[in-house]
PDB file of N, CA and C in Angstrom:
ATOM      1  N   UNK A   1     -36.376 -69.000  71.818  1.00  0.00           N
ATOM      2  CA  UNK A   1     -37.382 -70.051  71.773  1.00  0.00           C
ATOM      3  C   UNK A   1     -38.392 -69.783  72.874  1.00  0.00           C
ATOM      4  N   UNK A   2     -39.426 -70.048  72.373  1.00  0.00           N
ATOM      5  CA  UNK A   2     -40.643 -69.581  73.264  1.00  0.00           C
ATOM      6  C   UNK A   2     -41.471 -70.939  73.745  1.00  0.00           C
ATOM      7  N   UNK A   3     -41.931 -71.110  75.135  1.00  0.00           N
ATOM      8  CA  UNK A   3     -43.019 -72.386  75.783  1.00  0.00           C
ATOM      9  C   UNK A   3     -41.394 -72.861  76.367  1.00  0.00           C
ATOM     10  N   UNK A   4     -41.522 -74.036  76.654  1.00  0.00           N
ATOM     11  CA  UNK A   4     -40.679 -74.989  77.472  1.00  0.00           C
ATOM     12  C   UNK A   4     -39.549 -75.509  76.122  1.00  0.00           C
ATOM     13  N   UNK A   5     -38.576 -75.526  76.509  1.00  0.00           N
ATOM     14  CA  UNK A   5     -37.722 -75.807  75.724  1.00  0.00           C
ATOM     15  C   UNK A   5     -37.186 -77.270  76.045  1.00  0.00           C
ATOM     16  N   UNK A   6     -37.804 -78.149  76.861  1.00  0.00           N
ATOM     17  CA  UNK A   6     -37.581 -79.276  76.735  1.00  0.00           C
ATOM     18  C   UNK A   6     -38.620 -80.449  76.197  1.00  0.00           C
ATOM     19  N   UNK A   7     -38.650 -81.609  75.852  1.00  0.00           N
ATOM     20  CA  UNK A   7     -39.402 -82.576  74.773  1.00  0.00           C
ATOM     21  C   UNK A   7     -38.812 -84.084  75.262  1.00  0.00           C
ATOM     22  N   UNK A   8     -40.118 -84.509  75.881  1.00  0.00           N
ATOM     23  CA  UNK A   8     -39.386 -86.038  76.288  1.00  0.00           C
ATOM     24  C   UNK A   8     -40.281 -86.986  75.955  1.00  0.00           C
ATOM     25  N   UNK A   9     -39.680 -88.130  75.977  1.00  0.00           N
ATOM     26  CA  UNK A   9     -40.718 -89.368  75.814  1.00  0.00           C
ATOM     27  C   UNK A   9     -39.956 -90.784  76.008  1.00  0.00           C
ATOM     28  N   UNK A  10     -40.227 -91.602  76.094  1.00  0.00           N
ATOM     29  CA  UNK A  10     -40.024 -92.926  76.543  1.00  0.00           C
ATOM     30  C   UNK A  10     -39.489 -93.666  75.531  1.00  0.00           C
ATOM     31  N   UNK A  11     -38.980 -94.639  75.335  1.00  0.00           N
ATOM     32  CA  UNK A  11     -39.024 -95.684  74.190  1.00  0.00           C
ATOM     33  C   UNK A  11     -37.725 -97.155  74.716  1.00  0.00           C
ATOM     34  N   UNK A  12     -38.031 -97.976  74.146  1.00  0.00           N
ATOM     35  CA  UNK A  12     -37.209 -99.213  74.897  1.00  0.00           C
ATOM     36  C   UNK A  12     -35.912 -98.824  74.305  1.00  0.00           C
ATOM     37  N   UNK A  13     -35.082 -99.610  74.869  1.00  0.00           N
ATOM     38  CA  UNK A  13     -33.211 -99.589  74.552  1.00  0.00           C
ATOM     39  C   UNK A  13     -33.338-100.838  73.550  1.00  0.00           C
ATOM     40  N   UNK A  14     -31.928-101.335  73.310  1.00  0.00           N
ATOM     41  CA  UNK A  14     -31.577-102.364  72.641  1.00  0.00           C
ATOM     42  C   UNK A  14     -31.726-103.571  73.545  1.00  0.00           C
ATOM     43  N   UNK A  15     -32.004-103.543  74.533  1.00  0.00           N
ATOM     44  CA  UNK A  15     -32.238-104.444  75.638  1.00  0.00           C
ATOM     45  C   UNK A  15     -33.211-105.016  75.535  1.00  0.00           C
ATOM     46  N   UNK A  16     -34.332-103.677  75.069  1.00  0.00           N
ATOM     47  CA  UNK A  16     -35.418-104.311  75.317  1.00  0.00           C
ATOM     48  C   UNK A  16     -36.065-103.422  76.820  1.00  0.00           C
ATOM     49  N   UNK A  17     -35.352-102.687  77.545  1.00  0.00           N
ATOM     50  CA  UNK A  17     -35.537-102.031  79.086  1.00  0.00           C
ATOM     51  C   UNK A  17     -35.912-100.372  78.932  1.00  0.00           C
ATOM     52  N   UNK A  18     -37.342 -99.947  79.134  1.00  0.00           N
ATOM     53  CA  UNK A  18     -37.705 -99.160  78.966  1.00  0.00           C
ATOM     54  C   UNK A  18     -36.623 -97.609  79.642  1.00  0.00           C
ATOM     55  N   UNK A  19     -36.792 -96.612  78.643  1.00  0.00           N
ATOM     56  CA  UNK A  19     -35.516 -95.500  78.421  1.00  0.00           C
ATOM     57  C   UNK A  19     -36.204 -94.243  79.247  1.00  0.00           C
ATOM     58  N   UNK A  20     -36.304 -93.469  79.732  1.00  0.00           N
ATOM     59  CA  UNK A  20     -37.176 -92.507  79.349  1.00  0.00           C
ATOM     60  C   UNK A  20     -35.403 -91.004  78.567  1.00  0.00           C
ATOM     61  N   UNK A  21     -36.133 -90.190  77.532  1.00  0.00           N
ATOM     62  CA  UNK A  21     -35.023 -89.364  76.930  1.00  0.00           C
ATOM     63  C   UNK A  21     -35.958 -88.238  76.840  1.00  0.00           C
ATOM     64  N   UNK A  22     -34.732 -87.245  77.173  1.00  0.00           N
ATOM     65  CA  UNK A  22     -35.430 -85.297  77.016  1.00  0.00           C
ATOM     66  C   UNK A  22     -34.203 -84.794  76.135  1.00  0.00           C
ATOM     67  N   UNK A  23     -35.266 -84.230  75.205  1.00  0.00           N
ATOM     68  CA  UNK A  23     -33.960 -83.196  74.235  1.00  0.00           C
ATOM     69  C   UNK A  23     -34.396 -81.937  74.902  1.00  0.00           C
ATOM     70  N   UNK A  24     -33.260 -80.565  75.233  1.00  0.00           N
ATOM     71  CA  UNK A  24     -33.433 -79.967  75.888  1.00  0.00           C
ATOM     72  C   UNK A  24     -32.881 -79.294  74.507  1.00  0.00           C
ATOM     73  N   UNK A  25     -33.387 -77.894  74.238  1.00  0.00           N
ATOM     74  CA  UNK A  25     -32.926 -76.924  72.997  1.00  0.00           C
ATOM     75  C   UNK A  25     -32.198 -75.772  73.760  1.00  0.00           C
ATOM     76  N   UNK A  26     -30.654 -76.090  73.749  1.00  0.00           N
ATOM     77  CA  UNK A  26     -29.694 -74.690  73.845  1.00  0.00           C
ATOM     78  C   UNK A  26     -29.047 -73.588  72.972  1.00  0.00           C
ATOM     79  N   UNK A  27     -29.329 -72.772  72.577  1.00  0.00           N
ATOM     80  CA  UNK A  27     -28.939 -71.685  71.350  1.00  0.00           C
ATOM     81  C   UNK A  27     -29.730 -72.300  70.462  1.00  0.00           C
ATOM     82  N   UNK A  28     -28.589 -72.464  69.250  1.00  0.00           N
ATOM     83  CA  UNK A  28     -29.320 -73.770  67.687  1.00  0.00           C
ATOM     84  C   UNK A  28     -29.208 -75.297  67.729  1.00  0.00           C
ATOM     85  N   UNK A  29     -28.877 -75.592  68.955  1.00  0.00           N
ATOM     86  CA  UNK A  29     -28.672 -77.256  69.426  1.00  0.00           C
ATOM     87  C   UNK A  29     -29.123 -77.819  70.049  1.00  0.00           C
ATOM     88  N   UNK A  30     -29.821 -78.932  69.940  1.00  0.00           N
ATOM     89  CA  UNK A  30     -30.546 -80.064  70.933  1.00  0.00           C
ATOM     90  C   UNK A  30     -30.075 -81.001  71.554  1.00  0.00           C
ATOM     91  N   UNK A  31     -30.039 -80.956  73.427  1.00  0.00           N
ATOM     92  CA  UNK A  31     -29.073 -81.636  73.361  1.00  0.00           C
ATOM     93  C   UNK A  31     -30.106 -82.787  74.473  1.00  0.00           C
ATOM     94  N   UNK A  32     -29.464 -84.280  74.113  1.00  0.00           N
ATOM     95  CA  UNK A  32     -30.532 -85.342  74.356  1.00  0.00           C
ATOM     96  C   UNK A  32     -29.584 -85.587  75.840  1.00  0.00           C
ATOM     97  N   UNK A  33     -30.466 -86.122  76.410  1.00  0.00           N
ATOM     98  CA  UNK A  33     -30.074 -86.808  77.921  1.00  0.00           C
ATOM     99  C   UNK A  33     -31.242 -88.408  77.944  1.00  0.00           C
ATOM    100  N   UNK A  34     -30.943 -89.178  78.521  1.00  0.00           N
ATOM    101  CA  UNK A  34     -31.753 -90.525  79.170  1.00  0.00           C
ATOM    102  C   UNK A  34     -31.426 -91.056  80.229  1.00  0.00           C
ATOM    103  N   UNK A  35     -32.687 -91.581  81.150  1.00  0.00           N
ATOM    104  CA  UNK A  35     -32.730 -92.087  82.543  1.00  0.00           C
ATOM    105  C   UNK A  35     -33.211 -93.325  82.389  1.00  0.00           C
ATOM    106  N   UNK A  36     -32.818 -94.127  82.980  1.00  0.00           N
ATOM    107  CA  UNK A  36     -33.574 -95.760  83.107  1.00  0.00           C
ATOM    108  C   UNK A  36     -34.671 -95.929  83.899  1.00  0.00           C
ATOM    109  N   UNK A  37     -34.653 -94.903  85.256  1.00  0.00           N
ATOM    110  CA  UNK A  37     -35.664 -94.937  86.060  1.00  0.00           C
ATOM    111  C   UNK A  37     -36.213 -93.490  86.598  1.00  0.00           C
ATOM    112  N   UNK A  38     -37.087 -93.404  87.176  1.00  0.00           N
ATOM    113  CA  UNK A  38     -37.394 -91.994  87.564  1.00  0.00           C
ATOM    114  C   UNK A  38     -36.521 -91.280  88.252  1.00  0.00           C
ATOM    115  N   UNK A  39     -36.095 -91.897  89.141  1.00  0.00           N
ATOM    116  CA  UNK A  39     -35.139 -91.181  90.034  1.00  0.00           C
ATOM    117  C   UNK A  39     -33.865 -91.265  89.988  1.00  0.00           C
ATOM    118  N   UNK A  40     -33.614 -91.753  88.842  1.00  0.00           N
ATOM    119  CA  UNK A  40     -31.928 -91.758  88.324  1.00  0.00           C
ATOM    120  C   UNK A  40     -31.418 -90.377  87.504  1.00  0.00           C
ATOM    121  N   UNK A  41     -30.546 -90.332  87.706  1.00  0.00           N
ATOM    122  CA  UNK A  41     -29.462 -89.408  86.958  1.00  0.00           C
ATOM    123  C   UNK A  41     -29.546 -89.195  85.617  1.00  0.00           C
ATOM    124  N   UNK A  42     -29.723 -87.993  85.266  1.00  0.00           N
ATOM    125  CA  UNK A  42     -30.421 -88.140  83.525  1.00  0.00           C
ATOM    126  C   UNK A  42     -28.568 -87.466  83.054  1.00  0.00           C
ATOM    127  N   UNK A  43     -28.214 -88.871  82.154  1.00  0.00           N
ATOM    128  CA  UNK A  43     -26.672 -88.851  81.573  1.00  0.00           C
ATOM    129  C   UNK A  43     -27.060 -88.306  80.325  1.00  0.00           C
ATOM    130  N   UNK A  44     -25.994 -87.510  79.907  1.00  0.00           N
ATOM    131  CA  UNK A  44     -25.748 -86.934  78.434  1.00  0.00           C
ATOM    132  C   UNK A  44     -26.211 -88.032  77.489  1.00  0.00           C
ATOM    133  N   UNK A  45     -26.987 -87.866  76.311  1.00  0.00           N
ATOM    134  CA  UNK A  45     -26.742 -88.909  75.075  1.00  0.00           C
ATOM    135  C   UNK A  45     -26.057 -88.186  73.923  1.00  0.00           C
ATOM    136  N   UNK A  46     -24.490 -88.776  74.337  1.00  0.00           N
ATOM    137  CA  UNK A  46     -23.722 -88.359  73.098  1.00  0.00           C
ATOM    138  C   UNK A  46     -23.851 -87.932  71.435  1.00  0.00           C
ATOM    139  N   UNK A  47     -24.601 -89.289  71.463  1.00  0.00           N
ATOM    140  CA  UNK A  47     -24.812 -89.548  70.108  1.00  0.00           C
ATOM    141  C   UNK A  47     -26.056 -90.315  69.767  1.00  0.00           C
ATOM    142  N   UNK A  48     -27.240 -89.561  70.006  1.00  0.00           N
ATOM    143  CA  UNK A  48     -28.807 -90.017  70.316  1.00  0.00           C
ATOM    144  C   UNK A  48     -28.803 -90.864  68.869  1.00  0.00           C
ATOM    145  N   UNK A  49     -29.405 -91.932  69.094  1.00  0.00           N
ATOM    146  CA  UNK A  49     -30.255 -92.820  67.411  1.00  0.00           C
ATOM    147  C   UNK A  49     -31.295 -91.798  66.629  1.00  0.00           C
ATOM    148  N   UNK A  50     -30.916 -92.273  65.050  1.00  0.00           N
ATOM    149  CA  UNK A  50     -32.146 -91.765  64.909  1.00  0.00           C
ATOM    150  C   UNK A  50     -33.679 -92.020  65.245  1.00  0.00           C
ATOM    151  N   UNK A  51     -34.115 -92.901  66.027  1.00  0.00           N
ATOM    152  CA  UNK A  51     -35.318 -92.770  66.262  1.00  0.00           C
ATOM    153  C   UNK A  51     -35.366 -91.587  67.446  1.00  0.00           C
ATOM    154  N   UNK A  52     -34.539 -91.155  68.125  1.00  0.00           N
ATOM    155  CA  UNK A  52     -34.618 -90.336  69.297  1.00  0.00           C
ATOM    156  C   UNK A  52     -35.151 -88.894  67.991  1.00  0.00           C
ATOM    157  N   UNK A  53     -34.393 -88.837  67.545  1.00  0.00           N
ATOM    158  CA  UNK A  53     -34.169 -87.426  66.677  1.00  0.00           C
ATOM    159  C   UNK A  53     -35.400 -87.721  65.598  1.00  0.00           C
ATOM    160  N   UNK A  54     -36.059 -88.597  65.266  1.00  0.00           N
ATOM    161  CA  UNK A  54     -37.537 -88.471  64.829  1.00  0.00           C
ATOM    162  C   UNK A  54     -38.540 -88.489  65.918  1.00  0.00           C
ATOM    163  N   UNK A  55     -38.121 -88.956  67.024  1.00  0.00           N
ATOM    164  CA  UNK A  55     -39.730 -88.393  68.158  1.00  0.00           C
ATOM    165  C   UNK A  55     -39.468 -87.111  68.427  1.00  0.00           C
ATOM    166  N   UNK A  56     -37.988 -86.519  68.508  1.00  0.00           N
ATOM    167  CA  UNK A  56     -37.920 -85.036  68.326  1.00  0.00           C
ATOM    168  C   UNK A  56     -38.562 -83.957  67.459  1.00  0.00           C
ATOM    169  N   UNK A  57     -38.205 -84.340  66.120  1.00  0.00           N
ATOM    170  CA  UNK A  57     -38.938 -83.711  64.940  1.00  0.00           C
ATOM    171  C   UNK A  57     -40.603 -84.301  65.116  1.00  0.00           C
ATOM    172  N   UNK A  58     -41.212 -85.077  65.211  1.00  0.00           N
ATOM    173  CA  UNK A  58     -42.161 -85.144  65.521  1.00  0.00           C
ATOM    174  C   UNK A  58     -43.144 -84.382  66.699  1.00  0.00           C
ATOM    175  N   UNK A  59     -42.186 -84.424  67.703  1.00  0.00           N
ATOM    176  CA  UNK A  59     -42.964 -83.253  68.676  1.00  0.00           C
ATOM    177  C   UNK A  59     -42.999 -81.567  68.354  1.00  0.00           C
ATOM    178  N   UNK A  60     -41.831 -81.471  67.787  1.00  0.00           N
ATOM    179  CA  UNK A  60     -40.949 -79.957  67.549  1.00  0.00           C
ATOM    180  C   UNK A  60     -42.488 -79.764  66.116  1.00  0.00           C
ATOM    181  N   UNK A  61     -42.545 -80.918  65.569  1.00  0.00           N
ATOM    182  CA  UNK A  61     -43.978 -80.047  64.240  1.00  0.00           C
ATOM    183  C   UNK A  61     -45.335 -80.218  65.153  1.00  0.00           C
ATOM    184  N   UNK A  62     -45.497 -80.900  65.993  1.00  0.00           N
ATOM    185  CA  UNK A  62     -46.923 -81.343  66.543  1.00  0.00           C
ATOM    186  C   UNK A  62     -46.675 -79.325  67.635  1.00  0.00           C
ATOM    187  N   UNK A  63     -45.948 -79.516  68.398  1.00  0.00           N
ATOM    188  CA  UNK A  63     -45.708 -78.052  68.971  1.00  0.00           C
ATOM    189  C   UNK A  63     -45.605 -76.958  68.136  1.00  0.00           C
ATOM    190  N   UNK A  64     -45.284 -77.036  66.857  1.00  0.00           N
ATOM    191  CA  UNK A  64     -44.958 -75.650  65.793  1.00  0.00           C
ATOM    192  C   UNK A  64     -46.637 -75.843  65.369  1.00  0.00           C
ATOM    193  N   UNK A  65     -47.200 -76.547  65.318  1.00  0.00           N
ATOM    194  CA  UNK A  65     -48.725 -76.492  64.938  1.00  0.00           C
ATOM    195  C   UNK A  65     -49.734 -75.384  65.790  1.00  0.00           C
ATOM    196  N   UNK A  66     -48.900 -75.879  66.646  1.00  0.00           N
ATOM    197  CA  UNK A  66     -49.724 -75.617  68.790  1.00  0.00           C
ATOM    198  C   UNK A  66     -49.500 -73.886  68.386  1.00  0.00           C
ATOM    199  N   UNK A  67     -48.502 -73.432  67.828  1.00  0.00           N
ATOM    200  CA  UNK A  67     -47.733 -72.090  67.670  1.00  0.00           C
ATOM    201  C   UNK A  67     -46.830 -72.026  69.207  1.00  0.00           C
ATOM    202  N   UNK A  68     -45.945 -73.042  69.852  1.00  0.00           N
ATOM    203  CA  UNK A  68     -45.275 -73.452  70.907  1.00  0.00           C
ATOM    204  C   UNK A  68     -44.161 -73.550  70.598  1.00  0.00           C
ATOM    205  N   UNK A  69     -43.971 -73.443  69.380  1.00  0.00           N
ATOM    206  CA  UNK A  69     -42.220 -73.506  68.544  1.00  0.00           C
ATOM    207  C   UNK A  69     -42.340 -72.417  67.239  1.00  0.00           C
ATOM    208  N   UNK A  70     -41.403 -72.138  67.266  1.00  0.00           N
ATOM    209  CA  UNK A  70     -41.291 -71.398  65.710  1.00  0.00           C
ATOM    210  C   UNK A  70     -41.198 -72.482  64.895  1.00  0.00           C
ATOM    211  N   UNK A  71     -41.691 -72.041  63.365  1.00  0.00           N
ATOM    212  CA  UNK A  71     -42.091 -73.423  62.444  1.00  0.00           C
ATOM    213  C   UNK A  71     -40.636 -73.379  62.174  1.00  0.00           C
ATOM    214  N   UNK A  72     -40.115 -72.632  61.777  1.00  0.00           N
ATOM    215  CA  UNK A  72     -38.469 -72.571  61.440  1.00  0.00           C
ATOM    216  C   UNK A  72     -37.298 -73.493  61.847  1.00  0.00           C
ATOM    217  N   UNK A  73     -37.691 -74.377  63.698  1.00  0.00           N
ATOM    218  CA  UNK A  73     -37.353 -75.071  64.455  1.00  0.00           C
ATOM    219  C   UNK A  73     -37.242 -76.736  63.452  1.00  0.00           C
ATOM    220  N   UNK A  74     -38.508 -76.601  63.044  1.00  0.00           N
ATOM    221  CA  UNK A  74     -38.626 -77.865  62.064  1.00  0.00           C
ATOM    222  C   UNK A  74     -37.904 -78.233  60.850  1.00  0.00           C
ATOM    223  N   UNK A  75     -37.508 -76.996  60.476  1.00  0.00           N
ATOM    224  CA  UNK A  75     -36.199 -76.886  59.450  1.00  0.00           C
ATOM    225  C   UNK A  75     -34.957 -77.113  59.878  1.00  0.00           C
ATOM    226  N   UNK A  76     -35.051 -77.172  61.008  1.00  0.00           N
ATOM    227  CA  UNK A  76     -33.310 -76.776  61.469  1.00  0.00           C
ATOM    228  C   UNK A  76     -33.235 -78.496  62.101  1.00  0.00           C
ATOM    229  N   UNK A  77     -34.258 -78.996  62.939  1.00  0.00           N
ATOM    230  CA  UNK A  77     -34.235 -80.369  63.440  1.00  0.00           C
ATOM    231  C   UNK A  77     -34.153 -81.051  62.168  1.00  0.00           C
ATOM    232  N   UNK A  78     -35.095 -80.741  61.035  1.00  0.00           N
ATOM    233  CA  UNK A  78     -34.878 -81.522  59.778  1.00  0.00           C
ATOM    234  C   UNK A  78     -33.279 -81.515  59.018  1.00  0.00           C
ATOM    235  N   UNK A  79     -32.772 -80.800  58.916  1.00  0.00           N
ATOM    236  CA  UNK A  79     -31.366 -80.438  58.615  1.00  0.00           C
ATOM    237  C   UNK A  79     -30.249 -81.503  59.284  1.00  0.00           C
ATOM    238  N   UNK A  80     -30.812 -81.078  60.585  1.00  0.00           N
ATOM    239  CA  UNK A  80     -29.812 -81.689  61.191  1.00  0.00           C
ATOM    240  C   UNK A  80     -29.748 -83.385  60.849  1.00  0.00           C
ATOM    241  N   UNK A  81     -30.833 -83.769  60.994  1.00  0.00           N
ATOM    242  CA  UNK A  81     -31.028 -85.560  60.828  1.00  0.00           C
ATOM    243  C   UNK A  81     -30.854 -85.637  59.438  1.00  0.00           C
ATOM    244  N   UNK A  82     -30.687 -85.139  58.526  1.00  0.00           N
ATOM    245  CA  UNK A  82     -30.174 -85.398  57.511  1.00  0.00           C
ATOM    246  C   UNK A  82     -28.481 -85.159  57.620  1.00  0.00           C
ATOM    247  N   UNK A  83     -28.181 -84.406  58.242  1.00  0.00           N
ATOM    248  CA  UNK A  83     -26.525 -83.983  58.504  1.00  0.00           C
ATOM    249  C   UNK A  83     -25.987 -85.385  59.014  1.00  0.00           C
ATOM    250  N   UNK A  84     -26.930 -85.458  60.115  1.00  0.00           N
ATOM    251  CA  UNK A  84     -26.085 -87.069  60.506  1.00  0.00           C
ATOM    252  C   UNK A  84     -26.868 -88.589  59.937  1.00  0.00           C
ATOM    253  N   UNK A  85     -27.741 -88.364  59.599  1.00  0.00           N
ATOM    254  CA  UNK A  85     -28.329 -90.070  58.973  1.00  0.00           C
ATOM    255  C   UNK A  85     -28.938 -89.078  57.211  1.00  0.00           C
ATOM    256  N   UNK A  86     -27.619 -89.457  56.297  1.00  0.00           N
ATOM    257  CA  UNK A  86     -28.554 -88.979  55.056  1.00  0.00           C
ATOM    258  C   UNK A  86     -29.536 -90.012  54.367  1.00  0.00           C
ATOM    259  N   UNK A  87     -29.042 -91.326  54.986  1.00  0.00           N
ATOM    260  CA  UNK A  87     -30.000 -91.883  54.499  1.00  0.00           C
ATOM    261  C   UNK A  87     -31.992 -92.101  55.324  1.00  0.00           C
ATOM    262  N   UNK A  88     -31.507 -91.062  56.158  1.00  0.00           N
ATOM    263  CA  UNK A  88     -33.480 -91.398  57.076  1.00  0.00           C
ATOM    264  C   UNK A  88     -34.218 -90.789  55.688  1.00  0.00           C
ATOM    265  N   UNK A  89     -35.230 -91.546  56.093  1.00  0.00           N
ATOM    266  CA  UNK A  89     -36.698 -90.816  55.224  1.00  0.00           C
ATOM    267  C   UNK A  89     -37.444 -89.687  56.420  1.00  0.00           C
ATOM    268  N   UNK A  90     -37.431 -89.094  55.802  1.00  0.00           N
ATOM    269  CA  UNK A  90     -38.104 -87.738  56.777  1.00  0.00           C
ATOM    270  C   UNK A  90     -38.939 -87.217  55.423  1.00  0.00           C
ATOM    271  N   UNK A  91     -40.137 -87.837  56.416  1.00  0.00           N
ATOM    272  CA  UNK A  91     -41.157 -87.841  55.624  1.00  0.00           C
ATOM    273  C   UNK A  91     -42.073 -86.101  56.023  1.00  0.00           C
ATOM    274  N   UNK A  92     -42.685 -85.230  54.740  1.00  0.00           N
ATOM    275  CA  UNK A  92     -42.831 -83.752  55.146  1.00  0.00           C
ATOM    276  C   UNK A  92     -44.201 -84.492  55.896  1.00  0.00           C
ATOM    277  N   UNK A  93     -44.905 -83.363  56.869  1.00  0.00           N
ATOM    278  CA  UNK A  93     -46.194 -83.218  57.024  1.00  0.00           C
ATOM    279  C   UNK A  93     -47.241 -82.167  56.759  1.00  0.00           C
TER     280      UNK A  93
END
């Protein structure tokens, strides 16, 4: 994988208490982490939601556009969110 192999962005919890989450890409796997605050400890996310894993696929095609990802990346993130939520709409672009 070629450019930065990590992808982060923000989004609230079930709380309601703003998240910040980085999927970091190791071999063929993405693996998510989240911090509550800047200077906290970024913990494993076991088992990220699917909205984590659509701002993923969303950056991973906005970067495969850039030519910052292989387009191929977008197949494999797409795969996967169907592996674990068959029911998401993953909509093509």
């Amino acid at each position: 994988m070629s450019a930065k192999a990590e992808i982060s962005w923000k989004r609230a919890n079930d709380q309601g208490e703003q998240v910040q989450v980085y999927a970091h890409h190791v071999g063929n796997r993405w693996l998510f982490y989240r911090r509550h605050r800047r200077f906290d400890q970024w913990q494993p996310l076991e088992f990220p939601p699917l909205e984590d894993w659509l701002e993923l696929l969303d950056s991973v095609r906005r970067r495969a556009q850039r030519r910052l990802l292989r387009p191929e990346e977008i197949l494999r993130v797409e795969k996967r969110i169907r592996e674990l939520f068959p029911e998401a709409d993953i909509n093509h672009e």
